[in-house]
N, C-alpha and C. Protein backbone atom coordinates (compact mmCIF):
# COMPACT_ATOMS: atom_id res chain seq x y z
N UNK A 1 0.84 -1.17 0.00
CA UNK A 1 0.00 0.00 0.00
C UNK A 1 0.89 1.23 0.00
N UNK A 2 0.68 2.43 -0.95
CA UNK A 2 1.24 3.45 -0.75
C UNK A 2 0.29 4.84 -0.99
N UNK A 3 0.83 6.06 -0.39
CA UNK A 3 -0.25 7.23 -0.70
C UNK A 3 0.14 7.76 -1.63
N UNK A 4 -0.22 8.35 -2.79
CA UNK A 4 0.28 9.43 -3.82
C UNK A 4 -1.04 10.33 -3.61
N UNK A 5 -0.20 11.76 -3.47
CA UNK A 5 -0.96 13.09 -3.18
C UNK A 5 -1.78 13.00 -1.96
N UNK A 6 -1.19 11.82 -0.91
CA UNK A 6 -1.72 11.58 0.04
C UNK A 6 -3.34 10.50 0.15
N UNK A 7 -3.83 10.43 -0.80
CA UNK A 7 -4.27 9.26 -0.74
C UNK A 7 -3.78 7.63 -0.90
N UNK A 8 -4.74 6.62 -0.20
CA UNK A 8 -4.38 5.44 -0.10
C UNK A 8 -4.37 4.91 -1.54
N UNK A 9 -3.49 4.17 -2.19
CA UNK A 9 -3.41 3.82 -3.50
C UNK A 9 -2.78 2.12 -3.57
N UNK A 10 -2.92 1.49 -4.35
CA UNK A 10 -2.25 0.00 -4.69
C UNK A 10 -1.29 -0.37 -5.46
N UNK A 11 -0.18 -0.63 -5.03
CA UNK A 11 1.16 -0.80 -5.89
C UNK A 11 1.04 -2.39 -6.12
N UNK A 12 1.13 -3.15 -7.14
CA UNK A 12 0.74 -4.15 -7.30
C UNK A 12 1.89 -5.24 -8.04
N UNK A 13 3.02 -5.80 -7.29
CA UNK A 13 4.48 -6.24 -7.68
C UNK A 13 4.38 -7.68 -7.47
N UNK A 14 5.28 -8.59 -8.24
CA UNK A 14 6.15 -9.71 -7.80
C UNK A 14 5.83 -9.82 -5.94
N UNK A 15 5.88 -10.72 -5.72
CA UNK A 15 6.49 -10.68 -4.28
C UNK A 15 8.11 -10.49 -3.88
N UNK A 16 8.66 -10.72 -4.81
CA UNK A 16 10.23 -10.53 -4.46
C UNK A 16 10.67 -9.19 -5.16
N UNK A 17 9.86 -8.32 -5.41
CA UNK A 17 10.32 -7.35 -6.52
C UNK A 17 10.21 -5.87 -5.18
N UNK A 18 10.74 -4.85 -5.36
CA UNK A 18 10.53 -3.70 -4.21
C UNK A 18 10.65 -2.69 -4.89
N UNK A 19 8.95 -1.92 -4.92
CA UNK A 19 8.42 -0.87 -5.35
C UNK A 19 9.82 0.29 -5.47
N UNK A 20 9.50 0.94 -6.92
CA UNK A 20 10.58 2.22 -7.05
C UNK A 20 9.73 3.61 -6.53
N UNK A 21 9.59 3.98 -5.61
CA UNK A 21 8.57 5.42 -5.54
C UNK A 21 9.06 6.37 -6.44
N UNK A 22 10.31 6.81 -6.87
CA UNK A 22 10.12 7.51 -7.73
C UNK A 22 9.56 7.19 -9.73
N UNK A 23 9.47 6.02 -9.64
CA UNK A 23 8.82 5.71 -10.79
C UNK A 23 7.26 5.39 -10.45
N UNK A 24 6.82 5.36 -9.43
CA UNK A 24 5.16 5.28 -9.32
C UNK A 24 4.99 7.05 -8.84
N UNK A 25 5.87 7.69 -9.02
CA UNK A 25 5.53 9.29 -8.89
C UNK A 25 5.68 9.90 -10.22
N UNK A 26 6.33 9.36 -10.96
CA UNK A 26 6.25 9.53 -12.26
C UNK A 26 4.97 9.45 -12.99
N UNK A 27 4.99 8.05 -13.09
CA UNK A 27 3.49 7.47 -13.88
C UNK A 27 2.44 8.23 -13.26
N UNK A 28 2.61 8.79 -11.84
CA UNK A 28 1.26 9.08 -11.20
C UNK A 28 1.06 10.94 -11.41
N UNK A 29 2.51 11.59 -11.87
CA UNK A 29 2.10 12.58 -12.17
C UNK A 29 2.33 13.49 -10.92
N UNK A 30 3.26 13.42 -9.76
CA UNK A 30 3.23 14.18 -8.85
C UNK A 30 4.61 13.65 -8.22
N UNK A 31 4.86 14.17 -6.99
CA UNK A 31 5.85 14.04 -6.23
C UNK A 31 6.07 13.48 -4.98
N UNK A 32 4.36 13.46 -4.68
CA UNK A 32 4.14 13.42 -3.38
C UNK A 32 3.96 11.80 -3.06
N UNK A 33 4.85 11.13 -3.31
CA UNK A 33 4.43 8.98 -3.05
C UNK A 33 5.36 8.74 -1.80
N UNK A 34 4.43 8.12 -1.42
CA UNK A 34 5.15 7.38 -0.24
C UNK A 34 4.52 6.14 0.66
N UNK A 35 4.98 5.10 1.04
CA UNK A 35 4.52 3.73 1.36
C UNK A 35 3.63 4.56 2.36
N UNK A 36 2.54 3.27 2.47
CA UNK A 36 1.64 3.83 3.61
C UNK A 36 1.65 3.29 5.01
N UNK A 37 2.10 3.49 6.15
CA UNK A 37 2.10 2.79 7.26
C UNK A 37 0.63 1.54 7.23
N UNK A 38 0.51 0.82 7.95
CA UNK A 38 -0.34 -0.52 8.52
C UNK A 38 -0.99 0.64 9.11
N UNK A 39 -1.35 1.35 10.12
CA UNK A 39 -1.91 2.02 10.51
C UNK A 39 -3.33 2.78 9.66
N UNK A 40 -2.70 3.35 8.77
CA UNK A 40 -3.49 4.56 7.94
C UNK A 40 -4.10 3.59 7.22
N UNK A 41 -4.14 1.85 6.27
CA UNK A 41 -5.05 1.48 6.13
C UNK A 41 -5.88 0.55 6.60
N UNK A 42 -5.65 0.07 7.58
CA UNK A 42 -5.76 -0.99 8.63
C UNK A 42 -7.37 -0.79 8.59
N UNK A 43 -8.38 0.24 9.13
CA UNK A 43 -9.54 0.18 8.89
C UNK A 43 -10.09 0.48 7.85
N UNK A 44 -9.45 0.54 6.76
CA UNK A 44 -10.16 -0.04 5.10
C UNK A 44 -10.22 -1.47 4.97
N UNK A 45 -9.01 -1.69 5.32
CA UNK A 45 -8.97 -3.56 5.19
C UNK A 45 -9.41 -4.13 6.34
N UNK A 46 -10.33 -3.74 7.42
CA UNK A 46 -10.22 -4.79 8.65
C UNK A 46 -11.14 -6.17 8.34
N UNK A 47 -11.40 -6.44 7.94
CA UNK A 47 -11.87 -7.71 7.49
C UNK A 47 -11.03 -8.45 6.70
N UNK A 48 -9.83 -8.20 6.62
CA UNK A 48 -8.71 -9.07 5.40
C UNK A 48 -7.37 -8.75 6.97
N UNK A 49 -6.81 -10.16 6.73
CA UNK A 49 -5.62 -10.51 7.38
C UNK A 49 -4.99 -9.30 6.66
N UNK A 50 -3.86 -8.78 7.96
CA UNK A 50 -3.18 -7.72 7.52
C UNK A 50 -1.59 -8.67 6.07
N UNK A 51 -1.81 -7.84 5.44
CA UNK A 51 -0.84 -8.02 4.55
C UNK A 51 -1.28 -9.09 3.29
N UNK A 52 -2.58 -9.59 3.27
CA UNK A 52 -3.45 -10.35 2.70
C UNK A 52 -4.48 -9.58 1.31
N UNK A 53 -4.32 -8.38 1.54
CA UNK A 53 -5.01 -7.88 0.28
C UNK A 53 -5.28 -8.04 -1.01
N UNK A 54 -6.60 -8.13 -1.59
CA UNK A 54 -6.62 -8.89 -2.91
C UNK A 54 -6.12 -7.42 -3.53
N UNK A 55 -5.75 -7.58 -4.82
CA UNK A 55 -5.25 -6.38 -5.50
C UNK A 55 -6.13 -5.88 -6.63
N UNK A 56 -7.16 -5.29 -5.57
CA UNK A 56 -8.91 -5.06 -6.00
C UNK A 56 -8.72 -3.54 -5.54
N UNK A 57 -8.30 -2.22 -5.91
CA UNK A 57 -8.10 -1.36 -5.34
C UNK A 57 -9.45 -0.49 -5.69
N UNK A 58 -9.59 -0.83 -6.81
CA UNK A 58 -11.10 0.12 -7.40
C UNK A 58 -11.99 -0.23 -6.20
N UNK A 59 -12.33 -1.19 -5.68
CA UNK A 59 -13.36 -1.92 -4.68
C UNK A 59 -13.58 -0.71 -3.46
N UNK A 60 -11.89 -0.60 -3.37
CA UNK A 60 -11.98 0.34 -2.26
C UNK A 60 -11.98 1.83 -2.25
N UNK A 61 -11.91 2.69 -3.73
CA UNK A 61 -12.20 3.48 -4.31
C UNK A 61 -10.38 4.14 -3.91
N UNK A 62 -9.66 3.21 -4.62
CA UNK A 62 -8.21 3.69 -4.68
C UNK A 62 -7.54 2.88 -6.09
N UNK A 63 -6.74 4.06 -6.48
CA UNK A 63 -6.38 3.72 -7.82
C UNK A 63 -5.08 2.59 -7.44
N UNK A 64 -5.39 1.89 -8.47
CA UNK A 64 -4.58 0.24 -8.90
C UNK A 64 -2.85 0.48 -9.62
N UNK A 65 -1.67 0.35 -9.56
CA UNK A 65 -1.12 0.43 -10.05
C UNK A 65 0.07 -0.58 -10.22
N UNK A 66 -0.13 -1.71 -11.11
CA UNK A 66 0.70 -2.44 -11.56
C UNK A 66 1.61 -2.64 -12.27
N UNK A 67 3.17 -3.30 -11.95
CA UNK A 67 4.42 -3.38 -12.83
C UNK A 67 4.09 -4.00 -13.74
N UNK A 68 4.65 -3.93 -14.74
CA UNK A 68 4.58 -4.51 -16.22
C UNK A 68 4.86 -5.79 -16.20
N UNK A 69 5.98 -6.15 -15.62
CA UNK A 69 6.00 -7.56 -15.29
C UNK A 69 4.96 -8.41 -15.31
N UNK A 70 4.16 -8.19 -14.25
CA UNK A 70 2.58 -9.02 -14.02
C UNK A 70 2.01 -8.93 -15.17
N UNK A 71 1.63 -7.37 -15.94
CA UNK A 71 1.40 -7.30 -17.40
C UNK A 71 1.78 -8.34 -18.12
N UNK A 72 3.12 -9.51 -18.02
CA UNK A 72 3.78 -10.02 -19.61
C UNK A 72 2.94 -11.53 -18.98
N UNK A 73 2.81 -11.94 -17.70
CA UNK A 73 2.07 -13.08 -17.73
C UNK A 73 0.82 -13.53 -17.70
N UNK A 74 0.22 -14.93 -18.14
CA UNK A 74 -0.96 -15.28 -18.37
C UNK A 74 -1.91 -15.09 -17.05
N UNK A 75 -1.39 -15.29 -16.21
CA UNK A 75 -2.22 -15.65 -14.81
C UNK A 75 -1.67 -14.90 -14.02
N UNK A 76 -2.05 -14.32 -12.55
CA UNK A 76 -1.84 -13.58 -11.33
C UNK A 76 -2.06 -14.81 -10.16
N UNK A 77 -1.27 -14.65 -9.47
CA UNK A 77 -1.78 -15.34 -8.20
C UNK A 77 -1.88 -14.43 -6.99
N UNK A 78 -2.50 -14.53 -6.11
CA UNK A 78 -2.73 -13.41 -5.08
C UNK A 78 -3.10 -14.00 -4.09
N UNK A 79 -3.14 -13.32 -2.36
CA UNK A 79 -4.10 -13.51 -1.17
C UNK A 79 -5.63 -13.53 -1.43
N UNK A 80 -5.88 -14.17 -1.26
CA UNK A 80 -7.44 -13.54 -1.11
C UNK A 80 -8.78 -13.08 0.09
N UNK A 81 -7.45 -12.25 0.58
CA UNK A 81 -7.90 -11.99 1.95
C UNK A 81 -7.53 -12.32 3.37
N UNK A 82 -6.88 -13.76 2.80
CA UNK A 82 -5.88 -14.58 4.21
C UNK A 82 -5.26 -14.93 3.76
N UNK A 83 -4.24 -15.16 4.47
CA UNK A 83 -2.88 -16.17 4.10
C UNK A 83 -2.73 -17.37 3.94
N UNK A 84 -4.63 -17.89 3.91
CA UNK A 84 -4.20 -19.43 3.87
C UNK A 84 -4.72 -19.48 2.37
N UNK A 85 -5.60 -18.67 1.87
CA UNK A 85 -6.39 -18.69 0.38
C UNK A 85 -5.55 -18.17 -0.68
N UNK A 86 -5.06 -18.54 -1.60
CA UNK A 86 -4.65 -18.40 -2.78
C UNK A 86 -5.65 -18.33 -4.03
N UNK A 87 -5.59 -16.84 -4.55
CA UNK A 87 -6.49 -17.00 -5.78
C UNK A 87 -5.47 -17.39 -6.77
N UNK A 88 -6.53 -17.09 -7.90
CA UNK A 88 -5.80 -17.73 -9.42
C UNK A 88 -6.39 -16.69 -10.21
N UNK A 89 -5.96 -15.41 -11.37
CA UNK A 89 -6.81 -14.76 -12.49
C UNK A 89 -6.11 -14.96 -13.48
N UNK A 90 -6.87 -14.97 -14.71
CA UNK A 90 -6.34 -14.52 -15.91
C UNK A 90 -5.72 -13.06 -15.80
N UNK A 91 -4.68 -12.55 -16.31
CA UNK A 91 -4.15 -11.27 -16.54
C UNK A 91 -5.41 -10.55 -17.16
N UNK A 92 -5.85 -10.75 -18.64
CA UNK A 92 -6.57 -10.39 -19.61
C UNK A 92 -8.04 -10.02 -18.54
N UNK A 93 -8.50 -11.04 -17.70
CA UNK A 93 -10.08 -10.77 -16.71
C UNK A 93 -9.32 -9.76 -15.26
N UNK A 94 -8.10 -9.86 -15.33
CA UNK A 94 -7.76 -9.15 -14.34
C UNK A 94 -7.71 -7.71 -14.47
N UNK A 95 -7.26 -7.45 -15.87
CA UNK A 95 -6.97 -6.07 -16.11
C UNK A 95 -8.59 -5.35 -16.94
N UNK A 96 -9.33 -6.17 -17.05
CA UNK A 96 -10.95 -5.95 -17.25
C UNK A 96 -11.32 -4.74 -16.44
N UNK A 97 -11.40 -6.11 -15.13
CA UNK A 97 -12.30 -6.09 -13.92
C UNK A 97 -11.43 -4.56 -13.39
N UNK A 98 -10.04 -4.19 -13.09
CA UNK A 98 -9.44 -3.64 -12.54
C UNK A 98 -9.20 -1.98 -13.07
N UNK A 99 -8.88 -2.43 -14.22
CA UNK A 99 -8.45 -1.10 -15.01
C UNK A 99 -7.28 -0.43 -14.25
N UNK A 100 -6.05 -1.25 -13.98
CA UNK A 100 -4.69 -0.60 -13.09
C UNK A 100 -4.29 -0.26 -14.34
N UNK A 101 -3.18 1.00 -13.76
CA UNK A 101 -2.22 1.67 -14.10
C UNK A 101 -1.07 0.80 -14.89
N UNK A 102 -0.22 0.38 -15.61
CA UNK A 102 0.45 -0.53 -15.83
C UNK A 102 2.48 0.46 -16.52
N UNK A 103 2.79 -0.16 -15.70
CA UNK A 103 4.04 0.78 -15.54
C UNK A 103 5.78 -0.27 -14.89
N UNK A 104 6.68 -0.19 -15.50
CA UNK A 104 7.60 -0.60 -15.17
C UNK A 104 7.63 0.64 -13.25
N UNK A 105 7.65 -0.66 -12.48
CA UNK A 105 7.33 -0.27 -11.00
C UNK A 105 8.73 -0.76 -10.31
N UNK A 106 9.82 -1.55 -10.59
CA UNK A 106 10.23 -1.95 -9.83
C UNK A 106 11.74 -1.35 -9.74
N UNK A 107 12.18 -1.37 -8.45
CA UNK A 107 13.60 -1.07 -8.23
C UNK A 107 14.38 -2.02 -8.90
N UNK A 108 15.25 -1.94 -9.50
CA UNK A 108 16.84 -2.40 -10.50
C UNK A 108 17.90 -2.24 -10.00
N UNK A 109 18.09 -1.69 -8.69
CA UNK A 109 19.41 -1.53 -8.48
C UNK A 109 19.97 -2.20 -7.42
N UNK A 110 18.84 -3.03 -7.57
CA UNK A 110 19.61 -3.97 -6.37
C UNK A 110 19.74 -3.61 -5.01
N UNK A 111 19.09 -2.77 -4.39
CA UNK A 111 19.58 -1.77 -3.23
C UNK A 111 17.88 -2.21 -2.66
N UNK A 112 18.15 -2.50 -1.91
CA UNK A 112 17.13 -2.87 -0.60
C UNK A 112 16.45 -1.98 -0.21
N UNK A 113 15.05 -1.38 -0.35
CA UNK A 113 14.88 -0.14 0.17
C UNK A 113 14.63 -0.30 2.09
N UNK A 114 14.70 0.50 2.67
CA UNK A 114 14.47 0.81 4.22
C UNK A 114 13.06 0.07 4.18
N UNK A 115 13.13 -0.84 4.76
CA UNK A 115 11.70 -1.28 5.59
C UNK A 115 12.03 -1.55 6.85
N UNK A 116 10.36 -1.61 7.72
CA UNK A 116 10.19 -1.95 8.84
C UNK A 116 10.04 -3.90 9.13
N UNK A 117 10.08 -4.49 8.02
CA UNK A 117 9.73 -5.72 7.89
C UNK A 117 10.95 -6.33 7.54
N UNK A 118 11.70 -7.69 7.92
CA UNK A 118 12.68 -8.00 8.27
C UNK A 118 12.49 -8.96 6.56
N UNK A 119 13.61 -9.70 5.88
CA UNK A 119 13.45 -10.37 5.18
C UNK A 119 13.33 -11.82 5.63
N UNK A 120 12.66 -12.31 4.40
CA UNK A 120 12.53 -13.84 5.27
C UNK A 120 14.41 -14.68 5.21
N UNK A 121 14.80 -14.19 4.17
CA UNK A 121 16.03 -15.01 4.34
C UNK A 121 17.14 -13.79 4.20
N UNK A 122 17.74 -13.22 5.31
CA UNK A 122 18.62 -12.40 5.38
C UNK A 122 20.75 -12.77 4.50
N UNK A 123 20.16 -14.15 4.32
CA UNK A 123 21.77 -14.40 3.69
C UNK A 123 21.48 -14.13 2.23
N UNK A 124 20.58 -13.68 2.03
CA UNK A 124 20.38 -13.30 0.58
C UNK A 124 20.78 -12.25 0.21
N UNK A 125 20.49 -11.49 1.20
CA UNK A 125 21.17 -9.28 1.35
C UNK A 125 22.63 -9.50 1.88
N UNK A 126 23.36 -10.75 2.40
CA UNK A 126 24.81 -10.48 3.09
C UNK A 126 25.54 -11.25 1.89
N UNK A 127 24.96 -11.44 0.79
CA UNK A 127 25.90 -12.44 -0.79
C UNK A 127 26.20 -11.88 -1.58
């Protein structure tokens, strides 16, 4: 989840891939992007396990914005609300239903951005 111009918005990546904010400030036309604390959307999503979000942003009346990547394949896999449910979409019914943004999103440089969330396998960042 991140805000651009201060609203709540959907960055929509790889799981191993880590959002570029200055290229989703680009595509988005402003300056103002920045991840959104657990806090600020926590009661939009309280009915979805935190970190479980389907990547349904229109639903919640916040714009969708997906890396191109996801764009080049047939299918999406996602939460669907918990961590134990796994959906399945077509790309083609995904980008229907959704109407995201579609934009090379991801950091390239190899550089880890600052999070509050630890990695699952830390000998991967010390190689």
């Amino acid at each position: 989840m991140c805000k651009v111009d201060g609203r709540l918005a959907m960055a929509v990546l790889r799981a191993a891939d880590f959002l570029d904010l200055d290229k989703l400030a680009a595509l988005a036309g402003t300056k103002h992007v920045a991840l959104a604390a657990e806090n600020e959307f926590a009661k939009t999503f309280a009915h979805i396990e935190p970190g479980a979000m389907p990547p349904f942003g229109q639903i919640y009346n916040q714009r969708t914005y997906v890396d191109s990547k996801l764009a080049a394949v047939d299918r999406m896999y996602f939460n669907g609300g918990t961590h134990k449910e796994l959906l399945c979409i077509a790309w083609d019914d995904y980008r229907s239903l959704v109407h995201p943004e579609v934009a090379d999103l991801v950091r390239c440089d190899g550089e880890v951005p600052h999070s509050t969330s630890t990695p699952h396998n830390t000998a991967e960042l010390d190689a």
